[in-house]
C-alpha atoms as a PDB file:
ATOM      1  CA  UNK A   1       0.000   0.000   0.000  1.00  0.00           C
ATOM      2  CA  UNK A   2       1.179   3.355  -0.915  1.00  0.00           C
ATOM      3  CA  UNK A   3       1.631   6.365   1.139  1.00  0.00           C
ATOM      4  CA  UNK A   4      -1.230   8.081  -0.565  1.00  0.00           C
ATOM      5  CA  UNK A   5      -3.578   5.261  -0.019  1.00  0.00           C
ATOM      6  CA  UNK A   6      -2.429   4.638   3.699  1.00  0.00           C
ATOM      7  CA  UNK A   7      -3.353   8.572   4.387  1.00  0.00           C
ATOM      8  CA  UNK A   8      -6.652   8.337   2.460  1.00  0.00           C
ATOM      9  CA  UNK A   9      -8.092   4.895   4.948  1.00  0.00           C
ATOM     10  CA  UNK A  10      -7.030   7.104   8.065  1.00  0.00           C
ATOM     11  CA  UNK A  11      -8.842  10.365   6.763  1.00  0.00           C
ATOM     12  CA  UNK A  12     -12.059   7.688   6.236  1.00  0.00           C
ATOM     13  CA  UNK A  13     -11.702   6.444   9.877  1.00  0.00           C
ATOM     14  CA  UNK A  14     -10.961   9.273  11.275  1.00  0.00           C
ATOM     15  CA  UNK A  15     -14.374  11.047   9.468  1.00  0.00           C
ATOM     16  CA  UNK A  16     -16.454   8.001  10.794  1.00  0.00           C
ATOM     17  CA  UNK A  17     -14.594   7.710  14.169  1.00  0.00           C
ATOM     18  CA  UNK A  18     -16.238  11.118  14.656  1.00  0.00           C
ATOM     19  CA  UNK A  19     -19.337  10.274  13.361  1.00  0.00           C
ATOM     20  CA  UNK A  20     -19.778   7.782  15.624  1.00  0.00           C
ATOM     21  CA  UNK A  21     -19.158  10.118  18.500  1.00  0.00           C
ATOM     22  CA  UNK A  22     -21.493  12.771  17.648  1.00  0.00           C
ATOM     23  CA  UNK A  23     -24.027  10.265  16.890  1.00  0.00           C
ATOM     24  CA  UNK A  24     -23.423   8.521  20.028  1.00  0.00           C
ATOM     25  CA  UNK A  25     -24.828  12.050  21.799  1.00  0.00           C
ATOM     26  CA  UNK A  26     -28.489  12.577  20.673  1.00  0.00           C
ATOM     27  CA  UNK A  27     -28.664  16.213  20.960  1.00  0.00           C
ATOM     28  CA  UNK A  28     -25.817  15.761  18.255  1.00  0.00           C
ATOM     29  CA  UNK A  29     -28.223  13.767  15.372  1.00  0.00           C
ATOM     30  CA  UNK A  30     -29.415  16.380  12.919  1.00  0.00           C
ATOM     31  CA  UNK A  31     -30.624  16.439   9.407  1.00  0.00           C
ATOM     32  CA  UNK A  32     -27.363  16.468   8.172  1.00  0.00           C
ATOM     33  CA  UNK A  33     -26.081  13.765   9.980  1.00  0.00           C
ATOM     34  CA  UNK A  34     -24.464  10.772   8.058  1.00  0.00           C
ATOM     35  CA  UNK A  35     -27.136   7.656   7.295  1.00  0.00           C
ATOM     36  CA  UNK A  36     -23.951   5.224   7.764  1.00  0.00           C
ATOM     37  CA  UNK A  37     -22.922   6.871  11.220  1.00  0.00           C
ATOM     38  CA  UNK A  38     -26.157   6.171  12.607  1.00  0.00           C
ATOM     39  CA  UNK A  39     -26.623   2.444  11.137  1.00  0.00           C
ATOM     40  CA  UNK A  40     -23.289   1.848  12.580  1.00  0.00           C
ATOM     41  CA  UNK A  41     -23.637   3.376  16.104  1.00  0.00           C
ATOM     42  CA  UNK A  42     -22.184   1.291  18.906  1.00  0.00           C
ATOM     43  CA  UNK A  43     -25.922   2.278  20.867  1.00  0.00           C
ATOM     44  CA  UNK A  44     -27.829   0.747  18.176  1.00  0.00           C
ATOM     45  CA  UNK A  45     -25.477  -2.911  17.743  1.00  0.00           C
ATOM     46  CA  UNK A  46     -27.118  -6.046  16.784  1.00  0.00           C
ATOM     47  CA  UNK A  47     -30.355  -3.977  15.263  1.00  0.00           C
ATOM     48  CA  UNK A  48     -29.040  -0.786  13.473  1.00  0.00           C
ATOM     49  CA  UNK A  49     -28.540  -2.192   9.922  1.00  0.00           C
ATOM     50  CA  UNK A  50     -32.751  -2.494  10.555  1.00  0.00           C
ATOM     51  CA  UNK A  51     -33.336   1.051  11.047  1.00  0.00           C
ATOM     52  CA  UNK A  52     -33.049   1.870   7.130  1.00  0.00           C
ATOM     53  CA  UNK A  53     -33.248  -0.038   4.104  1.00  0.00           C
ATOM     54  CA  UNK A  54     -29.861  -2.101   3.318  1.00  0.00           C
ATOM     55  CA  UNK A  55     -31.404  -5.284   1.557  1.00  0.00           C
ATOM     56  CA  UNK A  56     -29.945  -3.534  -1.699  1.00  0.00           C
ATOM     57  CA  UNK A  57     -26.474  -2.836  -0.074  1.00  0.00           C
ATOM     58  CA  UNK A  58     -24.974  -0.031   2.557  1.00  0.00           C
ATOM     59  CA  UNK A  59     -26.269   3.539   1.391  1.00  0.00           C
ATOM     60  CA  UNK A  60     -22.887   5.821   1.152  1.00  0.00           C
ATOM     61  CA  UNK A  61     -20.846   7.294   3.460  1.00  0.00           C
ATOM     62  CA  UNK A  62     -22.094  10.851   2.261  1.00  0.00           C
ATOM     63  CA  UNK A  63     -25.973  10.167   2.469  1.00  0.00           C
ATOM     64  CA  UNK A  64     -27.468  12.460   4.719  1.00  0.00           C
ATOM     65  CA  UNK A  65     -30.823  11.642   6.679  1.00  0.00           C
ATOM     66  CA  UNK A  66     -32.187  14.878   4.534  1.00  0.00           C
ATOM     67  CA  UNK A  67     -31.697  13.144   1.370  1.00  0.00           C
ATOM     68  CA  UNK A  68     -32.869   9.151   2.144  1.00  0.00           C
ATOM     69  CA  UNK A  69     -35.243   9.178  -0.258  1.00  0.00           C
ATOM     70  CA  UNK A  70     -33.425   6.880  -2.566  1.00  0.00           C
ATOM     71  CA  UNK A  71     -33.317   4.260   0.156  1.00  0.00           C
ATOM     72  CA  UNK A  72     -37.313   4.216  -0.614  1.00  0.00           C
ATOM     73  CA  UNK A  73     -38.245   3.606  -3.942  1.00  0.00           C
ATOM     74  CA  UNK A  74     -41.952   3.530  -3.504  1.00  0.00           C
ATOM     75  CA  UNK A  75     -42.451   5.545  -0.719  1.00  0.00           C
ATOM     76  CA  UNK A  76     -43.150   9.814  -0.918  1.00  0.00           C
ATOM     77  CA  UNK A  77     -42.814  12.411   0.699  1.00  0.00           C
ATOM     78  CA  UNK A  78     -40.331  11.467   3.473  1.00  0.00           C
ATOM     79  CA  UNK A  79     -40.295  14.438   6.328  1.00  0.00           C
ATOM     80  CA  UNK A  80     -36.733  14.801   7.565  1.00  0.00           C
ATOM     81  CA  UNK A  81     -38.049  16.096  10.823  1.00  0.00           C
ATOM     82  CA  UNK A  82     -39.899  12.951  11.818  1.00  0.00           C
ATOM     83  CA  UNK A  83     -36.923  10.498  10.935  1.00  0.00           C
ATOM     84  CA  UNK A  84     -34.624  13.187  12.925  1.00  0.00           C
ATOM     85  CA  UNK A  85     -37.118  12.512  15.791  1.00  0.00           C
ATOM     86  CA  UNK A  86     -37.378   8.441  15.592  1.00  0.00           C
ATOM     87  CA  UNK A  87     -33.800   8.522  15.875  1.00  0.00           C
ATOM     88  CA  UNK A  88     -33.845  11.111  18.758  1.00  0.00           C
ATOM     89  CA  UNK A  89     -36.257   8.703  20.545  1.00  0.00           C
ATOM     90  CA  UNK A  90     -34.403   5.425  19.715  1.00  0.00           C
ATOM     91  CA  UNK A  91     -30.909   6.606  21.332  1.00  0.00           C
ATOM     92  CA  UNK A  92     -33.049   8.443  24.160  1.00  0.00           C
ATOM     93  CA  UNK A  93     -34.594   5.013  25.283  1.00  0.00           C
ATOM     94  CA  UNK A  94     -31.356   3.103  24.897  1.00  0.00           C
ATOM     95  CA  UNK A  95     -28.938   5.573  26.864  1.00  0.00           C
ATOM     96  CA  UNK A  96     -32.065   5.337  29.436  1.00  0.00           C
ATOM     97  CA  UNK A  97     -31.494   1.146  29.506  1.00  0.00           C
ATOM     98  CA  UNK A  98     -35.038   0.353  27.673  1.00  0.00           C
ATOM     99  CA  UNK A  99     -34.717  -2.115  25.185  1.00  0.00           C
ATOM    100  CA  UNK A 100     -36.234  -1.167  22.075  1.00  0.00           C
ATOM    101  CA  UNK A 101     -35.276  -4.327  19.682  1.00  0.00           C
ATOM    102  CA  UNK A 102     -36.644  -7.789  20.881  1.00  0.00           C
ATOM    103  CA  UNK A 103     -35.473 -11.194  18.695  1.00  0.00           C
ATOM    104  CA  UNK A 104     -39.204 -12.996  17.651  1.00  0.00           C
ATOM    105  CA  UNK A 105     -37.403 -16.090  16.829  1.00  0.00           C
ATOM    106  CA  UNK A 106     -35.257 -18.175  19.346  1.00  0.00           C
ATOM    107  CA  UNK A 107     -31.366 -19.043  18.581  1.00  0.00           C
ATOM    108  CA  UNK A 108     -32.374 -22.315  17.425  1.00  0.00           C
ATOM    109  CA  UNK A 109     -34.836 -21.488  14.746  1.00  0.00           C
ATOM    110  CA  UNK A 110     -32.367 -18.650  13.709  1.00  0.00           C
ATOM    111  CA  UNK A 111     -29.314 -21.355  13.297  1.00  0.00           C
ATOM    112  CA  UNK A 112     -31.570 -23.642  11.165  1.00  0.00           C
ATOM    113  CA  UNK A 113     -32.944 -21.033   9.037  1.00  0.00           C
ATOM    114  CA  UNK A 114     -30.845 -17.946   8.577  1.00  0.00           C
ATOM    115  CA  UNK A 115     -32.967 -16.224   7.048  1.00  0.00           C
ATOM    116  CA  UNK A 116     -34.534 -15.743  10.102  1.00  0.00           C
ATOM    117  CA  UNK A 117     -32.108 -13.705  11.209  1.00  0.00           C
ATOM    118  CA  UNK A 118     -33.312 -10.998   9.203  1.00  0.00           C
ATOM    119  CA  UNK A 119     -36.547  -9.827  12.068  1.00  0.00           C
ATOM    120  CA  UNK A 120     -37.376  -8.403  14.864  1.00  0.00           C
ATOM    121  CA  UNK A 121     -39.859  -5.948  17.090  1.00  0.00           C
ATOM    122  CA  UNK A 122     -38.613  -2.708  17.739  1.00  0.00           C
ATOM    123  CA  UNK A 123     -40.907  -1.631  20.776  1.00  0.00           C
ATOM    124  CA  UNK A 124     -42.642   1.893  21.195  1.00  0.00           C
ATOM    125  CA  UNK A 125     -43.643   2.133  24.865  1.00  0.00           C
ATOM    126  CA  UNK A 126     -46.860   3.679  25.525  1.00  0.00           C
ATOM    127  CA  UNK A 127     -48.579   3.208  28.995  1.00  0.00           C
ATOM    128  CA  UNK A 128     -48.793   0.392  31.231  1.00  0.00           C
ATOM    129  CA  UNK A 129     -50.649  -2.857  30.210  1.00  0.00           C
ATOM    130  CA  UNK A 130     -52.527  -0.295  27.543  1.00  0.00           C
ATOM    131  CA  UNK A 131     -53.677  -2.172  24.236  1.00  0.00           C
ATOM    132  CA  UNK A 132     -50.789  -2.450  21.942  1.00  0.00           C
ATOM    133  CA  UNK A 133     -50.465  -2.318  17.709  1.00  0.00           C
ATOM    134  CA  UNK A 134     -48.482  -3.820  15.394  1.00  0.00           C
ATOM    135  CA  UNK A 135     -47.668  -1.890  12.521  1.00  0.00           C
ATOM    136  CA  UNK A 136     -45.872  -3.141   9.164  1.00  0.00           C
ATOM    137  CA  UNK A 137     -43.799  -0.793   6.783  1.00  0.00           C
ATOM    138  CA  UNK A 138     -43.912  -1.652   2.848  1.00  0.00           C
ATOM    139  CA  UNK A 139     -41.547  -1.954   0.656  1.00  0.00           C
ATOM    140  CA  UNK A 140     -43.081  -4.243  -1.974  1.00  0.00           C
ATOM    141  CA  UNK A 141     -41.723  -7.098  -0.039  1.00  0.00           C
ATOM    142  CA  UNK A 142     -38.143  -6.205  -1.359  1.00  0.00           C
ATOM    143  CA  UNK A 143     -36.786  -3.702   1.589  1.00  0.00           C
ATOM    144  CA  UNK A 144     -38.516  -3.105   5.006  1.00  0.00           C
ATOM    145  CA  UNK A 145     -39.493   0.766   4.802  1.00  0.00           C
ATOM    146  CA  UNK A 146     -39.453   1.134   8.501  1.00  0.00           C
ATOM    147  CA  UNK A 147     -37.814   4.580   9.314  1.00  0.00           C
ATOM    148  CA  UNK A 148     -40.662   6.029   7.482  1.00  0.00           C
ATOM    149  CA  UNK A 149     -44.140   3.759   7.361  1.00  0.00           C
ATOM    150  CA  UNK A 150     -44.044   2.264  10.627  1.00  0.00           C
ATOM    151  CA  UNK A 151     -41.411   3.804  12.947  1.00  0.00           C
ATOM    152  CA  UNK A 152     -43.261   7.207  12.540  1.00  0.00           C
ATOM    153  CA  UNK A 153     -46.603   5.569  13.218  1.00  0.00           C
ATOM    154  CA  UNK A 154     -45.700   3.640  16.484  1.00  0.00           C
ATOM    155  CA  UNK A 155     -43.722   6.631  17.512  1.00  0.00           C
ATOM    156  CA  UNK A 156     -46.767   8.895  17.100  1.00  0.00           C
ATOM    157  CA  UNK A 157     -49.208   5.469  19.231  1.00  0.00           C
ATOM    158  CA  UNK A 158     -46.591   5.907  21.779  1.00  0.00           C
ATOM    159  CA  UNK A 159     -47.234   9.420  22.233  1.00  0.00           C
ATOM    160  CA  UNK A 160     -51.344   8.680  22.571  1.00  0.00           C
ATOM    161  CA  UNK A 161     -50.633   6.078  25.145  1.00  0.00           C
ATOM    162  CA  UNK A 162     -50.899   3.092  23.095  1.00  0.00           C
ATOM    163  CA  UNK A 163     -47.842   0.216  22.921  1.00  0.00           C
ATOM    164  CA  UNK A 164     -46.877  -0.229  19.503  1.00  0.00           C
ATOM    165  CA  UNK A 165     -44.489  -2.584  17.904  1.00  0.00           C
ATOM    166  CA  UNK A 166     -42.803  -1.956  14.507  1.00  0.00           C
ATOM    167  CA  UNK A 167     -41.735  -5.375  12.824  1.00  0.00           C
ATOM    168  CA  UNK A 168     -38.574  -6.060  10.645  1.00  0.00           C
ATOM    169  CA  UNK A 169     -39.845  -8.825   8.770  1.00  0.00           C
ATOM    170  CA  UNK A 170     -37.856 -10.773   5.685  1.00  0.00           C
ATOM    171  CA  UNK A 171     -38.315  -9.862   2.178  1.00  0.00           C
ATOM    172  CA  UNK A 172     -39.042 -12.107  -0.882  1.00  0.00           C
ATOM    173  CA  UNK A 173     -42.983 -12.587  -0.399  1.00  0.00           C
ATOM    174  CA  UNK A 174     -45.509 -12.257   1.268  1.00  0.00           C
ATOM    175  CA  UNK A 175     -45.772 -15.768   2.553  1.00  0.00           C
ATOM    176  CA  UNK A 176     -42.257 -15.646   4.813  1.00  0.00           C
ATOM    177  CA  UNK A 177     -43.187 -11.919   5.656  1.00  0.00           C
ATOM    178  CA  UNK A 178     -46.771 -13.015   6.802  1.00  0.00           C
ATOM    179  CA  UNK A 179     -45.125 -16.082   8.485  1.00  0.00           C
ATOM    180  CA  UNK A 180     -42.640 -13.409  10.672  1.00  0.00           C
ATOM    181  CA  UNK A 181     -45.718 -11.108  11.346  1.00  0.00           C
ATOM    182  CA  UNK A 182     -47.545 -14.375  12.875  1.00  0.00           C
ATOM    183  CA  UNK A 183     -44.539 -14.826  14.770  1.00  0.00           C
ATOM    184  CA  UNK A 184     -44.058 -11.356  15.838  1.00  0.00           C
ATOM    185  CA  UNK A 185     -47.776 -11.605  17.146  1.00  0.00           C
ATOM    186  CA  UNK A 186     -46.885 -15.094  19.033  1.00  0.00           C
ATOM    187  CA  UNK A 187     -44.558 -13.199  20.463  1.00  0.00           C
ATOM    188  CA  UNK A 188     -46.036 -10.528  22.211  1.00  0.00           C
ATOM    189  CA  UNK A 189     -48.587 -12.567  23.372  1.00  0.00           C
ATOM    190  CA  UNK A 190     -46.009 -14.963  25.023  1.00  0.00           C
ATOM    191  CA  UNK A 191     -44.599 -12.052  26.221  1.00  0.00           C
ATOM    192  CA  UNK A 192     -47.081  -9.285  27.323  1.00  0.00           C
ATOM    193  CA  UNK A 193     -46.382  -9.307  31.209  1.00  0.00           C
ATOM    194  CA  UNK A 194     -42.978  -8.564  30.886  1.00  0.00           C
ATOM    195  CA  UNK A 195     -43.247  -6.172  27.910  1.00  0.00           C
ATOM    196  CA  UNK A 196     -46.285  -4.469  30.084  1.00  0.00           C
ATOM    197  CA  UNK A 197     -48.644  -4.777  27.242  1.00  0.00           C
ATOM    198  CA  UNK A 198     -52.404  -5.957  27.357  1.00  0.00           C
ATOM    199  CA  UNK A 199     -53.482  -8.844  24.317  1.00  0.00           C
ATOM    200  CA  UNK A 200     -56.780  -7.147  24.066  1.00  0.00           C
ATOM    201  CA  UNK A 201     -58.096  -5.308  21.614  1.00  0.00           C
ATOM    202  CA  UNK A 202     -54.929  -4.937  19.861  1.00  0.00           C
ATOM    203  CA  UNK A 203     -54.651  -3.595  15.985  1.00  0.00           C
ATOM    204  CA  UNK A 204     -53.086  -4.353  12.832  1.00  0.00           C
ATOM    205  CA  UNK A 205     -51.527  -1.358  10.905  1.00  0.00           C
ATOM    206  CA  UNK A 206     -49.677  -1.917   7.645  1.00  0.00           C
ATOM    207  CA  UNK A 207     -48.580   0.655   4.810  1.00  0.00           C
ATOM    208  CA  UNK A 208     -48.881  -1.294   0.845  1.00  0.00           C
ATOM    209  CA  UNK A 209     -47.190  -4.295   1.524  1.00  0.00           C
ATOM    210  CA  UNK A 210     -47.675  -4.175   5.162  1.00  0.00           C
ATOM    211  CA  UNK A 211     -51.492  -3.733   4.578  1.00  0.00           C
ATOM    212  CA  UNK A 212     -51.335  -6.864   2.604  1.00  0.00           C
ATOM    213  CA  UNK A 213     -49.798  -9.119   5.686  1.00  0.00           C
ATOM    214  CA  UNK A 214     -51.900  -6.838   8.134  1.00  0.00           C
ATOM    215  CA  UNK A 215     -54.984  -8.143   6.094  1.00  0.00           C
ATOM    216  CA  UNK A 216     -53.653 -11.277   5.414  1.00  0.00           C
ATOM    217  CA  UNK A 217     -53.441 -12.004   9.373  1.00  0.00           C
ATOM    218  CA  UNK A 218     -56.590 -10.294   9.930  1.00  0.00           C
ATOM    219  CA  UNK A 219     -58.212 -12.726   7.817  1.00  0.00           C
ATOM    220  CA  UNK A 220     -56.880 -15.980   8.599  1.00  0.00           C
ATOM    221  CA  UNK A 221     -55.097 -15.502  12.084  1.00  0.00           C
ATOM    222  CA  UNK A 222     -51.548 -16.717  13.202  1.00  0.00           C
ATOM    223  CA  UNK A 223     -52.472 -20.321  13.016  1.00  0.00           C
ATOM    224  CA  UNK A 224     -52.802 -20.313   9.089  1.00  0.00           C
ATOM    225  CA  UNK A 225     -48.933 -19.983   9.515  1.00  0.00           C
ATOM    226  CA  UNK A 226     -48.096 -22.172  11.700  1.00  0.00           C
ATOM    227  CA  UNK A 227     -48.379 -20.611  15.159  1.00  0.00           C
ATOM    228  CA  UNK A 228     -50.922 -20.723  17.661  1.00  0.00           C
ATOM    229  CA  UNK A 229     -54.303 -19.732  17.630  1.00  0.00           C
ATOM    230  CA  UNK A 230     -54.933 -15.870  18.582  1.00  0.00           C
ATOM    231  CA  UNK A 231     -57.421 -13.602  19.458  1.00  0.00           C
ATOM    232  CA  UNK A 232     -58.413 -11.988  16.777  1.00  0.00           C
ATOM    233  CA  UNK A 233     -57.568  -8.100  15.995  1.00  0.00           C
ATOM    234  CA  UNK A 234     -59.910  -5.709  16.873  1.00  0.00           C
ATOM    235  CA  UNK A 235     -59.440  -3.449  13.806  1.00  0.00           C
ATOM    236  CA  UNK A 236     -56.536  -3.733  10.864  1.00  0.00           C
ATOM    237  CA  UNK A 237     -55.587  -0.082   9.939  1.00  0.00           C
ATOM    238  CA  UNK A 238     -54.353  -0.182   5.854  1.00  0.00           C
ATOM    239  CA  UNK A 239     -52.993   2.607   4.058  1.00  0.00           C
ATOM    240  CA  UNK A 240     -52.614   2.222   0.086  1.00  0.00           C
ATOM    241  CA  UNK A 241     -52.911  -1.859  -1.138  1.00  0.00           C
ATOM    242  CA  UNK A 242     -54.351  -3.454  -3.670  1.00  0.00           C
ATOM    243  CA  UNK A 243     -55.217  -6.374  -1.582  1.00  0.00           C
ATOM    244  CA  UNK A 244     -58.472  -7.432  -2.530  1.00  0.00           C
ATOM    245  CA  UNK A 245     -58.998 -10.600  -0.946  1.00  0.00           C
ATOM    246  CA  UNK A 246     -61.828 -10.854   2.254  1.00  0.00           C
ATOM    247  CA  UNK A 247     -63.534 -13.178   4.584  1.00  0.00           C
ATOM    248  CA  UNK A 248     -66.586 -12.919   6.738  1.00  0.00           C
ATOM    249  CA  UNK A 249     -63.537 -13.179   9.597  1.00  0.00           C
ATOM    250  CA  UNK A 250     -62.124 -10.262   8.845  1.00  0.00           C
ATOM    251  CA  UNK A 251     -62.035  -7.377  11.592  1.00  0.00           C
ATOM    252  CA  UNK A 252     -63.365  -4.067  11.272  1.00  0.00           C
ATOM    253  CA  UNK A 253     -61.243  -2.545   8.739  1.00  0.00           C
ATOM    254  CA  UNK A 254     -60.020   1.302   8.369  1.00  0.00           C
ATOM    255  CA  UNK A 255     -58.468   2.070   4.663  1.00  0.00           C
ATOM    256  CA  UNK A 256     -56.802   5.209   3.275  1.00  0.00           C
ATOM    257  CA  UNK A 257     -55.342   5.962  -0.005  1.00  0.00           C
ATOM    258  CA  UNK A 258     -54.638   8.788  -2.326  1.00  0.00           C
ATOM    259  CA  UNK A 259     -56.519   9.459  -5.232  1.00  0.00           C
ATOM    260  CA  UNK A 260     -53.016   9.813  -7.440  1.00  0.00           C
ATOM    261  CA  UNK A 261     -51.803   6.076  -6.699  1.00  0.00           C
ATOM    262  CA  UNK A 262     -50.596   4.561  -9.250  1.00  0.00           C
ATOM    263  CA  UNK A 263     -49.543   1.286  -7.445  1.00  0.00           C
ATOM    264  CA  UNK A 264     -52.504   0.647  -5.429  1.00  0.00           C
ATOM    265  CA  UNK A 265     -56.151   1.960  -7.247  1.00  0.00           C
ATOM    266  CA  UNK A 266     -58.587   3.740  -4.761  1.00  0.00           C
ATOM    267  CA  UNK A 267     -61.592   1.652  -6.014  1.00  0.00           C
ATOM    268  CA  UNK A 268     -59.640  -1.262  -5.636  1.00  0.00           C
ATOM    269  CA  UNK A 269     -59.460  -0.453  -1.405  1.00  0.00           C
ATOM    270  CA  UNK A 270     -62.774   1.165  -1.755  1.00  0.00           C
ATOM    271  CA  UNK A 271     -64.860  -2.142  -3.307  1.00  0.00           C
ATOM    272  CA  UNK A 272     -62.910  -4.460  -0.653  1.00  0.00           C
ATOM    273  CA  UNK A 273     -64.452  -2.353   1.928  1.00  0.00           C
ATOM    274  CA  UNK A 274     -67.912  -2.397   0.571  1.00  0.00           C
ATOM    275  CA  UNK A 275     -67.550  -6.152   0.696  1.00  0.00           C
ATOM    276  CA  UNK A 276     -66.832  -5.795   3.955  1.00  0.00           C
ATOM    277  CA  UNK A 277     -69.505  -3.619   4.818  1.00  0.00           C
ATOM    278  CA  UNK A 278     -71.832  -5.658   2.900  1.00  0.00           C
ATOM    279  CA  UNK A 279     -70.963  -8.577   5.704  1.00  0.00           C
ATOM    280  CA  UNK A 280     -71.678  -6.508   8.532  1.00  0.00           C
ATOM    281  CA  UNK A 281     -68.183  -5.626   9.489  1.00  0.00           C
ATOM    282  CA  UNK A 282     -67.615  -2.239  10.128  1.00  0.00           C
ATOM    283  CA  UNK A 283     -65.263  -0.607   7.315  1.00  0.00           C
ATOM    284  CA  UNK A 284     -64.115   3.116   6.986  1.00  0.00           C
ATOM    285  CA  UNK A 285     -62.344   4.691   3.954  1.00  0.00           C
ATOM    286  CA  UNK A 286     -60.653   7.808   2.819  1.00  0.00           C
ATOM    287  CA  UNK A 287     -59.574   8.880  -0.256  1.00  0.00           C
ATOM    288  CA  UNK A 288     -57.240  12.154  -0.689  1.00  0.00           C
ATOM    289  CA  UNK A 289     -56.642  14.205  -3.447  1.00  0.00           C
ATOM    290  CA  UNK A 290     -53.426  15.016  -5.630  1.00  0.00           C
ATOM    291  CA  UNK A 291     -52.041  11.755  -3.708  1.00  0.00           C
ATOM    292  CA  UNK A 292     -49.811   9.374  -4.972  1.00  0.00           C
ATOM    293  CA  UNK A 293     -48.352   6.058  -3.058  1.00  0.00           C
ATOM    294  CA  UNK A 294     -46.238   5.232  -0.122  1.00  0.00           C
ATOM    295  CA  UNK A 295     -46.899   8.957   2.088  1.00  0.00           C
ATOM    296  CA  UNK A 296     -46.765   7.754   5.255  1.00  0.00           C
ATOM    297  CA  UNK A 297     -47.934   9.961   8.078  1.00  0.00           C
ATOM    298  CA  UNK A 298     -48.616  12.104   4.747  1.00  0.00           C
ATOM    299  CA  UNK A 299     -47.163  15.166   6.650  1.00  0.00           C
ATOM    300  CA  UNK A 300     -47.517  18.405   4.288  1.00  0.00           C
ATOM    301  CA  UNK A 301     -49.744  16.724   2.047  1.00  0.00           C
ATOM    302  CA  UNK A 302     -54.128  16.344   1.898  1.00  0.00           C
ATOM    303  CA  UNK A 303     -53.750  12.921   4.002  1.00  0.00           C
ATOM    304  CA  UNK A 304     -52.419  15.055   6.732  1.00  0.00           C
ATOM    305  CA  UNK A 305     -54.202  14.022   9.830  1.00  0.00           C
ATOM    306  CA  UNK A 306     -55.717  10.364   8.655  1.00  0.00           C
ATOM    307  CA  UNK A 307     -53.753   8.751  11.788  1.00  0.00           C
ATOM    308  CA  UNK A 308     -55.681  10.373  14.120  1.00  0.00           C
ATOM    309  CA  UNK A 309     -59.206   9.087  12.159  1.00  0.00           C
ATOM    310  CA  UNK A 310     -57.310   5.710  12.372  1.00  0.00           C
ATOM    311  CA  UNK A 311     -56.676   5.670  15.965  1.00  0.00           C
ATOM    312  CA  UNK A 312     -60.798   7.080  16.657  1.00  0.00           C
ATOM    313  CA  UNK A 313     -61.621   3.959  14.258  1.00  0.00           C
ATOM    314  CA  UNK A 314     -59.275   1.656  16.180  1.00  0.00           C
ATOM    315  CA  UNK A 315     -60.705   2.710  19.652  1.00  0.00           C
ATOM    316  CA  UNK A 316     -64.548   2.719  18.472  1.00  0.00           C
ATOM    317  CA  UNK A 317     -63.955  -1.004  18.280  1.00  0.00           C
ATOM    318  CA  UNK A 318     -62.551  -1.673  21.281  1.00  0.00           C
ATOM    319  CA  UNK A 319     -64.595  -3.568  23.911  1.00  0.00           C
END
């Protein structure tokens, strides 16, 4: 190795060395700050190459979290504030000694499938033994769009009091992402005293893909893959799908979508929810205009708002 080449590697790790402490610090993590630095944060080991989307390889060392939109090819209108925030909260409940990542599969079923490895709940405390939700970012089931379609949204249950769990599931299908979501839901319920969550009335919340497995689950419950029988949800929140399959076992069944989609057709949402309707099962839908796919908490835009007509929906159901 050259001179000129040794100098250049120690510039690199010098640049991330100091990344690492000023992301360490969470008054420190601004819009500008490197996506790499926080992926690779010593506070976030074992879980941080979850917090973005990396299926497709590392982003670079220059991506900022103001410019991540690349890292979501079919989501819109990505609000640098609210990631800033997530991020904020994430090293807040570490350096407090909260764990906010929990493994849904044991060492054993990791070691004989791998691909397992791949998922986990990251875990938005609300209050004590309140009803929890589990919410499930898109991504076309070829990246997990977390840090905007589902971190946001648990964050944001959190603050109303409500547990919420965000899940990392694997890619490739919807079958082995439906399968982790079962899982994920085994999980909590296995686990709800010492995660201080109550089992009932709990909700389903998915964004395009994650609508599908929300629905999916909704429909035929945990033990279609291979888990346990559960309770079922009280209500499955779905923003923009084109899932269009149903069941007279579906739960009640909020829907949102904008009127610009292009992925997911409004009167494809729309007629599932008349089915529903038609079967007695209480349904709710919103369309917004100028609105394409993948907006999230749609921050900025007409959807602005449709969490909190979610959350009314979710808690009209409960018993």
């Amino acid at each position: 190795m050259n001179r000129r080449a040794f100098f250049a590697i120690i510039v690199i790790l010098l640049i991330n060395l100091t990344g690492f402490a000023s992301a360490g610090s969470g008054s420190s993590i601004d819009e500008s700050t490197a996506v790499i630095d926080v992926i690779n944060n010593p506070v976030f080991e074992g879980f941080g190459q979850f917090l973005f989307p990396v299926e497709n390889g590392m982003p670079s060392i220059s991506m900022r979290l103001d410019h991540i939109d690349s890292l979501f090819p079919y989501h819109n209108h990505i609000n640098t504030d609210t990631t800033v925030e997530v991020v904020h909260y994430m090293l807040s409940e570490v350096s407090s000694g909260q764990t906010i990542f929990y493994d849904i599969y044991t060492e054993e079923e990791k070691a004989a499938d791998p691909s397992k490895k791949s998922t986990g709940l990251f875990f938005f405390r609300g209050e004590m033994d309140a009803p929890f939700a589990l919410v499930n970012a898109g991504g076309g089931f070829s990246y997990v769009g977390s840090m905007h379609e589902s971190f946001p949204h648990a964050l944001e249950l959190s603050k109303r009091g409500y547990n919420a769990f965000a899940l990392q599931y694997r890619t490739g299908g919807a079958d082995v992402a439906c399968a982790d979501l079962a899982a994920a839901l085994s999980f909590v319920f296995r686990n709800h005293k010492a995660l201080g969550v109550s089992t009932d009335n709990y909700s389903l919340w998915g964004g395009s893909a994650g609508a599908r497995m929300a629905a999916y689950l909704g429909s035929l419950g945990t033990k279609a893959f291979g888990w346990d029988e559960l309770p079922k949800a009280s209500a499955v929140i779905m923003q923009y799908t084109g899932h269009g399959d149903y069941s007279q076992n579906d739960p009640p069944t909020y829907a949102c979508v904008g009127a610009n989609d292009g992925i997911a057709n409004w009167r494809t949402m729309e007629k599932r929810l008349d089915n529903l309707a038609a079967m007695a099962i209480d349904t709710e839908f919103h369309l917004y205009p100028n609105l394409g796919h993948g907006f999230g908490l749609g921050i900025g835009t007409s959807a602005e708002g449709w969490i909190d007509d979610a959350i009314a929906f979710w808690e009209k159901q409960m018993i």
